[in-house]
N, C-alpha and C. Protein backbone atom coordinates (compact mmCIF):
# COMPACT_ATOMS: atom_id res chain seq x y z
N UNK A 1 -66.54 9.22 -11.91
CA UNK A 1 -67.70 9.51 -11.10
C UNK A 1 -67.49 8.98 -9.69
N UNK A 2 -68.05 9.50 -9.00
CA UNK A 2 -68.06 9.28 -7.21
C UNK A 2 -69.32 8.84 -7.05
N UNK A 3 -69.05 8.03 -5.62
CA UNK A 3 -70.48 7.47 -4.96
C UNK A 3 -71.80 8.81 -4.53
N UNK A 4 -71.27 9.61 -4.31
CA UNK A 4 -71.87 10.96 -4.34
C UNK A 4 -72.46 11.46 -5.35
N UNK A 5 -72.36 11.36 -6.49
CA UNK A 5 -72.58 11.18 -8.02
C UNK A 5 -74.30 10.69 -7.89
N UNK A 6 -74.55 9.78 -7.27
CA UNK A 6 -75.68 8.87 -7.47
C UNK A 6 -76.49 9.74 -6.96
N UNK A 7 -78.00 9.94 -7.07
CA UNK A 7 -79.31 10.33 -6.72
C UNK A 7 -79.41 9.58 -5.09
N UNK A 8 -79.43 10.80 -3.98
CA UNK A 8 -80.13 9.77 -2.83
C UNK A 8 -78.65 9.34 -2.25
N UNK A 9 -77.53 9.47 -2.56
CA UNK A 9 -76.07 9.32 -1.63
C UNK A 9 -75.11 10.94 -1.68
N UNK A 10 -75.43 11.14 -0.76
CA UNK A 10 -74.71 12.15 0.69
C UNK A 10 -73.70 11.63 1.38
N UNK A 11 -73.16 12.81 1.85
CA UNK A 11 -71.82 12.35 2.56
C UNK A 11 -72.02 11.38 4.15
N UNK A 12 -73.42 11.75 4.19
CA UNK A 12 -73.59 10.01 5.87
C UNK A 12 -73.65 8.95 4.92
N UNK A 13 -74.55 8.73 3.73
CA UNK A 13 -74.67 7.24 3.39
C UNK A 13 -73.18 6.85 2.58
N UNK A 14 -72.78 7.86 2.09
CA UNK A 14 -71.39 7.83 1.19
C UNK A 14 -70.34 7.07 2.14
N UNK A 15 -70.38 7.44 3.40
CA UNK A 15 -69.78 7.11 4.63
C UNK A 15 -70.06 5.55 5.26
N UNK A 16 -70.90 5.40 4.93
CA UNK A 16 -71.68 4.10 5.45
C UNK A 16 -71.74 3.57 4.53
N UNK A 17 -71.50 3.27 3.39
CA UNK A 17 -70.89 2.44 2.15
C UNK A 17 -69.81 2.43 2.29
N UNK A 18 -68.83 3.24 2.00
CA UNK A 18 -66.97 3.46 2.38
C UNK A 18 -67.08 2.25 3.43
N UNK A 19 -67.64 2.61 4.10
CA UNK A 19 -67.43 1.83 5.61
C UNK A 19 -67.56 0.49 5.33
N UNK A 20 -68.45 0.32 4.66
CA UNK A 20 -68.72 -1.19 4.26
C UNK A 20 -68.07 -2.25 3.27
N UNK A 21 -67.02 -1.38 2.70
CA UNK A 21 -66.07 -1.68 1.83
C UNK A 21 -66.43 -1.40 0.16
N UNK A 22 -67.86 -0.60 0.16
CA UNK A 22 -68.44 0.23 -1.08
C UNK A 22 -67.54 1.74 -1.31
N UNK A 23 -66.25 1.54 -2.44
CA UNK A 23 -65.73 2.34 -2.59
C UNK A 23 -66.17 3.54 -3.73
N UNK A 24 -66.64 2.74 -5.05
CA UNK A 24 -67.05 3.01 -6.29
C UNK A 24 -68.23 2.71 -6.65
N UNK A 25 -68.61 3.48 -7.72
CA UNK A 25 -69.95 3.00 -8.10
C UNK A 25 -70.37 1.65 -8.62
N UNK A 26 -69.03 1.35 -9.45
CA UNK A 26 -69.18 -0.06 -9.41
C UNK A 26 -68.89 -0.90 -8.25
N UNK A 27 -68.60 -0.72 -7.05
CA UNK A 27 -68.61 -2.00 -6.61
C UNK A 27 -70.41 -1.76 -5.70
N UNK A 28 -70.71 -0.76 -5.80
CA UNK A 28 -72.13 -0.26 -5.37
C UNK A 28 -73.27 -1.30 -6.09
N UNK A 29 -72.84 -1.34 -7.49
CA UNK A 29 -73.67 -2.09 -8.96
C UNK A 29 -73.48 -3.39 -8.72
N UNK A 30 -72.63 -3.89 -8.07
CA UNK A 30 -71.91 -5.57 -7.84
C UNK A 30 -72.50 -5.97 -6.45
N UNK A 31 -72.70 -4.90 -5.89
CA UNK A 31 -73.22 -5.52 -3.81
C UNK A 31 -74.21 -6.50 -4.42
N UNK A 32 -73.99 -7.77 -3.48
CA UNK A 32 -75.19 -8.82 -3.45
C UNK A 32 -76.40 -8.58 -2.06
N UNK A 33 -77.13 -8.16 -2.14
CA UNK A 33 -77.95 -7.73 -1.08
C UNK A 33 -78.45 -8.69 -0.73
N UNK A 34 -78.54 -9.61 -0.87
CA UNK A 34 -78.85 -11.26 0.03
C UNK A 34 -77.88 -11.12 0.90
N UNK A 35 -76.50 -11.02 1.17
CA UNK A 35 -75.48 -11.12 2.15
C UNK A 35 -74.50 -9.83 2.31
N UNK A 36 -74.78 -8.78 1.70
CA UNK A 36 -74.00 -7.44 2.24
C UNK A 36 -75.14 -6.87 2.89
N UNK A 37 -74.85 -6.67 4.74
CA UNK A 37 -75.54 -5.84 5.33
C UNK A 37 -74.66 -4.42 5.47
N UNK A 38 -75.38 -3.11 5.33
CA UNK A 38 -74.82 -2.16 5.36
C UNK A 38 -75.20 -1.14 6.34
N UNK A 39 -74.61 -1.18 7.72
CA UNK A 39 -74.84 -0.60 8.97
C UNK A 39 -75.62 1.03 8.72
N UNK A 40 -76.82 0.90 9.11
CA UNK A 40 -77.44 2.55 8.92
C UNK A 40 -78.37 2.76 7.48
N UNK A 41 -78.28 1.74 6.33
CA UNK A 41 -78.93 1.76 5.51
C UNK A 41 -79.94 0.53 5.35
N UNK A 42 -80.95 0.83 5.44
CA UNK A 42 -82.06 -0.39 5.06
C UNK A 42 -81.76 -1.25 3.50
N UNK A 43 -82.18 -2.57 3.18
CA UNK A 43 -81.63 -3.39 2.03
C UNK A 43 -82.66 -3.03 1.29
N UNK A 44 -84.02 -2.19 1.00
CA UNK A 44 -84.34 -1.60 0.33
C UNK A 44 -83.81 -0.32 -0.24
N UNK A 45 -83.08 0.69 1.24
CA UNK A 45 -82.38 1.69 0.04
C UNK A 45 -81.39 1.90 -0.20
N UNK A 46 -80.48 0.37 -0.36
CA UNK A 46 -79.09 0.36 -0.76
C UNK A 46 -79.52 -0.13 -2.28
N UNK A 47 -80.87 -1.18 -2.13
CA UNK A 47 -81.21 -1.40 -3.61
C UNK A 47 -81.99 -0.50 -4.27
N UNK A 48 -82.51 0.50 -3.77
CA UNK A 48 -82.44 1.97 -4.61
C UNK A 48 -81.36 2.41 -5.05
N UNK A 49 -80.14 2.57 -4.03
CA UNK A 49 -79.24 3.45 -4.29
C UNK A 49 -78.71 2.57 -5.25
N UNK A 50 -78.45 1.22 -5.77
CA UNK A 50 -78.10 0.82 -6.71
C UNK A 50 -78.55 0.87 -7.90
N UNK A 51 -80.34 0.91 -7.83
CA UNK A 51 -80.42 1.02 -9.69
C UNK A 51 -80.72 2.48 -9.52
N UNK A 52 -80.29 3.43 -9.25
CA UNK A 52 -79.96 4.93 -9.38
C UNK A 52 -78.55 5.01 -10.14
N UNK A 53 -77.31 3.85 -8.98
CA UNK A 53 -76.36 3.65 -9.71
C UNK A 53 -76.31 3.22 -11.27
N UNK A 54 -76.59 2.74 -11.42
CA UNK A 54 -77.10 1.43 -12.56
C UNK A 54 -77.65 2.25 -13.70
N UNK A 55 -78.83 3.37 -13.68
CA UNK A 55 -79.00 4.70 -14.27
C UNK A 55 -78.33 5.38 -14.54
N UNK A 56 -77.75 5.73 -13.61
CA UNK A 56 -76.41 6.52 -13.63
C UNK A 56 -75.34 6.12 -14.89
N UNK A 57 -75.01 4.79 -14.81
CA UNK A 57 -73.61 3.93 -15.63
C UNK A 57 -74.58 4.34 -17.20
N UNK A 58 -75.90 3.37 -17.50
CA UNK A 58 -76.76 3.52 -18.27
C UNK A 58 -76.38 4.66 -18.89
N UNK A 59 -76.99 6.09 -18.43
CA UNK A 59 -76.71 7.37 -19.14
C UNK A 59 -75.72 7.56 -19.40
N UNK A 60 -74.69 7.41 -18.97
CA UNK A 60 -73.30 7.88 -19.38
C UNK A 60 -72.86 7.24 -20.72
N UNK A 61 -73.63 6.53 -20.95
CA UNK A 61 -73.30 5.40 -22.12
C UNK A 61 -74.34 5.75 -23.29
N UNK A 62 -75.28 6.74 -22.45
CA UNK A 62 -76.05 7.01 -24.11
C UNK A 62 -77.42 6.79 -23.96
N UNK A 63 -77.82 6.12 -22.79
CA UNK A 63 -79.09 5.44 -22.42
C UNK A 63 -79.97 6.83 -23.10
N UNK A 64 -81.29 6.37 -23.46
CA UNK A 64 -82.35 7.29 -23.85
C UNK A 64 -83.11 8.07 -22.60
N UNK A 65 -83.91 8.69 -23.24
CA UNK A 65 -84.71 9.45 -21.82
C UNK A 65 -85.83 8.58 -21.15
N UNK A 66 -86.04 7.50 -21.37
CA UNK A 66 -87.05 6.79 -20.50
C UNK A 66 -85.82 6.20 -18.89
N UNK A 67 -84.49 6.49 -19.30
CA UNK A 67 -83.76 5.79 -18.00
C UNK A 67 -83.84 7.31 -16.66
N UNK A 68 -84.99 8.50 -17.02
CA UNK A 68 -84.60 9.38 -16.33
C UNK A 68 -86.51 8.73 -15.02
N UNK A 69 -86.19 8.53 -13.78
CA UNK A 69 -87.31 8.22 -13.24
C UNK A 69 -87.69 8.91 -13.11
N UNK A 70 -89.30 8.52 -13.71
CA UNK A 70 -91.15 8.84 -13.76
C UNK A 70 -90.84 9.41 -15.24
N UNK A 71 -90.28 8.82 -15.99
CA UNK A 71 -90.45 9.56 -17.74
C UNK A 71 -90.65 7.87 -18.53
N UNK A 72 -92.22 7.73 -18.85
CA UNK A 72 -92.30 6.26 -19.37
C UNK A 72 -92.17 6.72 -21.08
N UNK A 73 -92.37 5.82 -22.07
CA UNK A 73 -92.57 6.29 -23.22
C UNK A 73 -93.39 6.94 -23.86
N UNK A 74 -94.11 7.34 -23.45
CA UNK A 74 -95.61 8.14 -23.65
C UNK A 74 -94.89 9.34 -23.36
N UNK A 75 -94.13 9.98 -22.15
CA UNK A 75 -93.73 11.33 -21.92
C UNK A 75 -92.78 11.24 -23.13
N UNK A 76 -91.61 9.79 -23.09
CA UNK A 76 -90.55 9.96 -24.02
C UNK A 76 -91.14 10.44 -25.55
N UNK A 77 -91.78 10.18 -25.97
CA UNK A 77 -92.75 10.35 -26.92
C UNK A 77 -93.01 12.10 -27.45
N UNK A 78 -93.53 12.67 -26.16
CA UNK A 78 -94.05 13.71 -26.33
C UNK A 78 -92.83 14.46 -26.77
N UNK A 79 -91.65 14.51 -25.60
CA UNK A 79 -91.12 15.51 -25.54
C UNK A 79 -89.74 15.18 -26.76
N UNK A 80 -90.02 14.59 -27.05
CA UNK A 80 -89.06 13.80 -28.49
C UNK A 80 -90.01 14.74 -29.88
N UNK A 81 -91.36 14.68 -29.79
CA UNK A 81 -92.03 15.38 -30.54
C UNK A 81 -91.77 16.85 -30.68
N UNK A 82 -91.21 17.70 -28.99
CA UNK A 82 -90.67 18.97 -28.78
C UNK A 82 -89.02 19.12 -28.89
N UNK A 83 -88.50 17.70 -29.41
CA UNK A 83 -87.16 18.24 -29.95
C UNK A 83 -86.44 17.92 -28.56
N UNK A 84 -86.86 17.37 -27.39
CA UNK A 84 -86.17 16.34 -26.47
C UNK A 84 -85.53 15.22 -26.68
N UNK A 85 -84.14 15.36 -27.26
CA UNK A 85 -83.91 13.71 -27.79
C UNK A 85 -83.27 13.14 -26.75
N UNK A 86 -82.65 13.71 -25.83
CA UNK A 86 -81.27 13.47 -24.79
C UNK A 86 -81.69 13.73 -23.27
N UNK A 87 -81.12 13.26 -22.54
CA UNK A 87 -81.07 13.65 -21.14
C UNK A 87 -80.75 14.70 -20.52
N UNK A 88 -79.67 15.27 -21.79
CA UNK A 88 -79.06 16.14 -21.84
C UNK A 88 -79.78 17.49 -22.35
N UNK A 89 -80.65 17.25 -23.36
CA UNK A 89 -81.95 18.28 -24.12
C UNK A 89 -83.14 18.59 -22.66
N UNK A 90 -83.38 17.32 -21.88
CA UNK A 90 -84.58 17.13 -21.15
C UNK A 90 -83.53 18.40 -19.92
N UNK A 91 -82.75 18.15 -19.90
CA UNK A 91 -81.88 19.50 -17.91
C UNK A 91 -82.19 20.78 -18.76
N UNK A 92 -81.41 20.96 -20.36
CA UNK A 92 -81.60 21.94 -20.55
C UNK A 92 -82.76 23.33 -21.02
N UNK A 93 -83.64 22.16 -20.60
CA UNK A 93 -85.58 22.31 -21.09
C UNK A 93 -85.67 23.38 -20.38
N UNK A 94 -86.02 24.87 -21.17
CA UNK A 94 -86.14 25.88 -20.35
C UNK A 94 -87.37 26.41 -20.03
N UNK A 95 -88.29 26.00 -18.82
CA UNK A 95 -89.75 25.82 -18.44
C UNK A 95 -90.39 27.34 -18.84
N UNK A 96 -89.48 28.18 -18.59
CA UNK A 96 -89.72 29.81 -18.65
C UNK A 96 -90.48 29.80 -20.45
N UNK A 97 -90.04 29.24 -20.91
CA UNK A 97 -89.99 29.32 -22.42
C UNK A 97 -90.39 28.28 -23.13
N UNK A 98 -90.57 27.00 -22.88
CA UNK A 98 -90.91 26.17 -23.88
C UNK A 98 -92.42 25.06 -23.00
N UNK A 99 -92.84 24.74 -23.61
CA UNK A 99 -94.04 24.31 -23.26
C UNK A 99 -94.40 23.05 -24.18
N UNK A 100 -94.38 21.68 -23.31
CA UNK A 100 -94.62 20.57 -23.81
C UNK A 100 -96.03 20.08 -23.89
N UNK A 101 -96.64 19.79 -25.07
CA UNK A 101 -97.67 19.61 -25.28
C UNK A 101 -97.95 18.44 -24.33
N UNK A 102 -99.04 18.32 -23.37
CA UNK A 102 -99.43 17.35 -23.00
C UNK A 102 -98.66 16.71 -21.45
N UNK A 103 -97.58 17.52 -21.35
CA UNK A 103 -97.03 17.52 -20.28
C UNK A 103 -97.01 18.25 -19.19
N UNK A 104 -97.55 18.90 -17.87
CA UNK A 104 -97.32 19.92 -16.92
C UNK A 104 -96.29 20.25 -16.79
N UNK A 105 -95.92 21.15 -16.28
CA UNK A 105 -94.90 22.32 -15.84
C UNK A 105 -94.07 21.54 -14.63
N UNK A 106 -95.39 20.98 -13.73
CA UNK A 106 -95.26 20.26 -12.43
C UNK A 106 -94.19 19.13 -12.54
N UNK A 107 -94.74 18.14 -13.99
CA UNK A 107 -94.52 16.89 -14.24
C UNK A 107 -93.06 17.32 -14.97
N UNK A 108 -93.05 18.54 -15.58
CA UNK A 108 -91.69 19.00 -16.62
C UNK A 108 -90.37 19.14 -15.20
N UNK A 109 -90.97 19.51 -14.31
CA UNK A 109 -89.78 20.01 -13.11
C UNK A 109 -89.11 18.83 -13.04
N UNK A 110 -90.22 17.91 -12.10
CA UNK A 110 -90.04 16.69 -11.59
C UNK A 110 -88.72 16.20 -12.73
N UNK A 111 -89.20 15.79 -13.73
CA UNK A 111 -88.69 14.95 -14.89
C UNK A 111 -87.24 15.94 -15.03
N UNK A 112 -86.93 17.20 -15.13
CA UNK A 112 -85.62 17.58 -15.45
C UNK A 112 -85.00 17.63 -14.18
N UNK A 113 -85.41 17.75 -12.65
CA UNK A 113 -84.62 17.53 -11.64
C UNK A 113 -84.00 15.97 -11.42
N UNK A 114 -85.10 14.74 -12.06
CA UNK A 114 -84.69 13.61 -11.79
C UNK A 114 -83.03 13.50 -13.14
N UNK A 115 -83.86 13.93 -13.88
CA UNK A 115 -82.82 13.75 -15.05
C UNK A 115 -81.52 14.55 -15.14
N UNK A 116 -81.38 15.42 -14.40
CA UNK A 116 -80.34 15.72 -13.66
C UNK A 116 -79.28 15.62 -12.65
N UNK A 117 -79.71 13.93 -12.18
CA UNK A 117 -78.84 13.00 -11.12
C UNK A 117 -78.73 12.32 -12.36
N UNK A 118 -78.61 12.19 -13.80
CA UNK A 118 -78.73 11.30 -14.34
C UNK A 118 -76.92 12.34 -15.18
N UNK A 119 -76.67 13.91 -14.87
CA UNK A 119 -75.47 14.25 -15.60
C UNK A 119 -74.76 14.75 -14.45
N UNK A 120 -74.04 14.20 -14.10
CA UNK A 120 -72.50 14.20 -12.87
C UNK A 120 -72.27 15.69 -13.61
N UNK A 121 -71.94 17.04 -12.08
CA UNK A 121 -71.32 17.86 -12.28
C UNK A 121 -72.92 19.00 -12.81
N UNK A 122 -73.79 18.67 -12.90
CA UNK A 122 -74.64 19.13 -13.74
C UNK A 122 -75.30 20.35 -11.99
């Protein structure tokens, strides 16, 4: 996976990490933000861009669908009830066609676009 990989890193901030000696996603997961300043990015959204990273590592490993952001266990719940077991079930949720009890259409987008920085290549 590439730093590009992550939710929220583009080729300026991708650039401005590189620059900073942030090559990989892990060394992205390791920055100490008490003392790495990173020219052009605020230390709030390098510590976004890290637990995006951090999500990122998470899923690849199996993490459940509450690691996809704005899906708490109450959604995990529902859509586990509609046969959502995966992160991977939640991208391929086809809105045209299936309809989650208790969930919007609105809230269904949101949740499979986030959960879709969550599968590299996707």
């Amino acid at each position: 996976m590439e730093l590009d990989d992550v939710k929220g890193i583009g080729p300026s901030a991708a650039k401005k990490l590189r620059n900073a000696g942030i090559e990989s996603i892990d060394d992205l997961i390791a920055v100490d933000l008490r003392s790495t300043h990173i020219e052009g990015l605020s230390s709030e959204n390098v510590a976004q861009l890290r637990e995006n990273a951090e999500r990122l590592i998470q899923a690849q490993k199996g993490g459940d669908l509450t690691l996809v952001e704005g899906l708490g266990p109450s959604a995990a719940k529902k859509l586990n009830k509609h046969g959502v077991k995966s992160i991977e079930d939640l991208v391929a949720l086809d809105l045209r066609r299936d309809d989650v009890e208790g969930l919007s259409t609105e809230n269904l987008q949101k949740l499979k676009r986030n959960a879709s920085y969550l599968i590299p290549d996707n």
